[in-house]
C-alpha atoms as a PDB file:
ATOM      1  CA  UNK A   1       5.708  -7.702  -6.105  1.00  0.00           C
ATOM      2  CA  UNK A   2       5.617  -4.237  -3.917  1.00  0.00           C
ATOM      3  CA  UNK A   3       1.699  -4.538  -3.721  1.00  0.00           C
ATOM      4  CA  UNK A   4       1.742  -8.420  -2.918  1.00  0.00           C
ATOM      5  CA  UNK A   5       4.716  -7.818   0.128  1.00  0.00           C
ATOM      6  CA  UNK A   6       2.245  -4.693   1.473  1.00  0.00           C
ATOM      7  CA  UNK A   7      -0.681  -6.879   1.626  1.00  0.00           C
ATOM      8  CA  UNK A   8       0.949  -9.663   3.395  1.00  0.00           C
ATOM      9  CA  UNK A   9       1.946  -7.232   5.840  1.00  0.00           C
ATOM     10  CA  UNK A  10      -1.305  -5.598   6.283  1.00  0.00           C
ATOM     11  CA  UNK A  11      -2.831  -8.662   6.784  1.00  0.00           C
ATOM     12  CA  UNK A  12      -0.206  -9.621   8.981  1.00  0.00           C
ATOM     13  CA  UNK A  13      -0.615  -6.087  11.237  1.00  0.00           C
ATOM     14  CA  UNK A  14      -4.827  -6.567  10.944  1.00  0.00           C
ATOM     15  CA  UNK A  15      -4.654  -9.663  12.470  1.00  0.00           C
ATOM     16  CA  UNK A  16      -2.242  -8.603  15.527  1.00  0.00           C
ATOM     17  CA  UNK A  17      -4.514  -5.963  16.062  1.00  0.00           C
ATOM     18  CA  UNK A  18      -7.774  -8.189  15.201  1.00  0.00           C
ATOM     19  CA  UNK A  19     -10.396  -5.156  14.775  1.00  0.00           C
ATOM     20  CA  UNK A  20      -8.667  -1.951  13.416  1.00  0.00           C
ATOM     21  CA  UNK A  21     -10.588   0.995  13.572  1.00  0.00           C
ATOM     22  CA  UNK A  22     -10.817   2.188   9.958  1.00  0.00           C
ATOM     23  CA  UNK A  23     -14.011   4.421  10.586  1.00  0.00           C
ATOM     24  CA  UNK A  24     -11.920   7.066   9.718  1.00  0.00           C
ATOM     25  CA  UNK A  25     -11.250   6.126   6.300  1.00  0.00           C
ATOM     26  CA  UNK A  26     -15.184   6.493   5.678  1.00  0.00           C
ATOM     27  CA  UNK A  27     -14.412   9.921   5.992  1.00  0.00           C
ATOM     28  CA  UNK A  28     -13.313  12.515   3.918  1.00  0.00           C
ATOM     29  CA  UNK A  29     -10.844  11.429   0.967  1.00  0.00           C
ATOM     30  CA  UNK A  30      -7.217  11.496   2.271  1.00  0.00           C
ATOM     31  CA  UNK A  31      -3.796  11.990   0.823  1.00  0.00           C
ATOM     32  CA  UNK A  32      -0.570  10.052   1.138  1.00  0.00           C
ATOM     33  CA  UNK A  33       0.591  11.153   4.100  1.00  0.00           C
ATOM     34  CA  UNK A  34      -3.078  11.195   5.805  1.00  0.00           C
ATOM     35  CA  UNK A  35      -3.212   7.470   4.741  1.00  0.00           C
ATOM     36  CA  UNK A  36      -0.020   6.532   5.691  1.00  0.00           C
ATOM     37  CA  UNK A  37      -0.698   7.934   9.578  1.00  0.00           C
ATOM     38  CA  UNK A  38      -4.104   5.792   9.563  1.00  0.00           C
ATOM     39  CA  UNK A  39      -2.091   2.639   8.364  1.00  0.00           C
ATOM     40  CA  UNK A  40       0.315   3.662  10.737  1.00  0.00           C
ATOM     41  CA  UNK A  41      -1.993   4.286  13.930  1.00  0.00           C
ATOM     42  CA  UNK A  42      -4.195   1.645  13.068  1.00  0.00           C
ATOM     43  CA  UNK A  43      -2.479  -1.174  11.221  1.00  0.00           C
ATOM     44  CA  UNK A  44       0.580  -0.450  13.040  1.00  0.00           C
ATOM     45  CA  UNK A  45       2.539  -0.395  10.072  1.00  0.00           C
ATOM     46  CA  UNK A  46       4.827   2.212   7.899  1.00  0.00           C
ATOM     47  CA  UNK A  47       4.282   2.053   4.458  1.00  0.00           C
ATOM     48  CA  UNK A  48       7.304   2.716   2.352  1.00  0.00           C
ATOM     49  CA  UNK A  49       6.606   4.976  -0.695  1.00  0.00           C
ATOM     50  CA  UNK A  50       6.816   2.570  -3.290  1.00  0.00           C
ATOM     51  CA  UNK A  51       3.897   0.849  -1.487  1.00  0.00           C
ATOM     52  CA  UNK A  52       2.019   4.621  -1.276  1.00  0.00           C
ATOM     53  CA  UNK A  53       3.124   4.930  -5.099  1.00  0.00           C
ATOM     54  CA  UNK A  54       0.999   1.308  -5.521  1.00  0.00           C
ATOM     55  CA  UNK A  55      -1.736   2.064  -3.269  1.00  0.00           C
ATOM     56  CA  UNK A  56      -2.114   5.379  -5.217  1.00  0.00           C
ATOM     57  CA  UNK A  57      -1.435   3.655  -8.747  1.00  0.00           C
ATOM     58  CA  UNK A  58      -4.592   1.211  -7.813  1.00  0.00           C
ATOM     59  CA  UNK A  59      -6.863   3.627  -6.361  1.00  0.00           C
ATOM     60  CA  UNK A  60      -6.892   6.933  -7.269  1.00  0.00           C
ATOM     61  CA  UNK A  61      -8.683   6.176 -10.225  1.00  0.00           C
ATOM     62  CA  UNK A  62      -9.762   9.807 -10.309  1.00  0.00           C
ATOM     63  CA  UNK A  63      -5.899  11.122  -9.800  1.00  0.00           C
ATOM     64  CA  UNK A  64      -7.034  13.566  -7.719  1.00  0.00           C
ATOM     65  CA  UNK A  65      -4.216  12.764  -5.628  1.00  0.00           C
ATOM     66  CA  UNK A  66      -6.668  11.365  -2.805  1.00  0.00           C
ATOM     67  CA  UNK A  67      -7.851   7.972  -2.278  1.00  0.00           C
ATOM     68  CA  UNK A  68     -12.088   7.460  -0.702  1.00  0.00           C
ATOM     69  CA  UNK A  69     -13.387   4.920   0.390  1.00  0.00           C
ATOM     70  CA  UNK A  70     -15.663   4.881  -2.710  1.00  0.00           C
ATOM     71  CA  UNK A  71     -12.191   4.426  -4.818  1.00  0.00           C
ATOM     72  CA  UNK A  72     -11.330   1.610  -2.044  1.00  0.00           C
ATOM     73  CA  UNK A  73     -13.970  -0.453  -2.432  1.00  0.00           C
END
């Protein structure tokens, strides 16, 4: 339920902005509050920390604490 209300509003935030600039998530891995600014600068949209604690949950598949954009995609 928390990851299917963050994607709606991703989507909902992507398509306002129609081409975010996510170049910097090919970067170096980033941590929850790094990935919550990009969302935030780019998306235009807060995550709550349940929705980190999802993100994370799906993701981090290492548990390093740090999501790439290897994990991503």
């Amino acid at each position: 339920m928390v990851l299917r209300g963050l994607i709606d509003r991703l989507q909902l935030a992507a398509h306002k902005r129609m081409k975010p600039n996510m170049l910097s998530f090919e970067g170096a891995p980033m941590n929850r509050s790094h990935l919550r600014q990009v969302m935030h600068v780019e998306l235009g949209t807060k995550l709550k920390n349940v929705e980190l604690d999802a993100i994370f949950e799906i993701f981090d598949r290492d548990h390093s604490g740090s999501v790439d954009f290897q994990e991503v995609v």
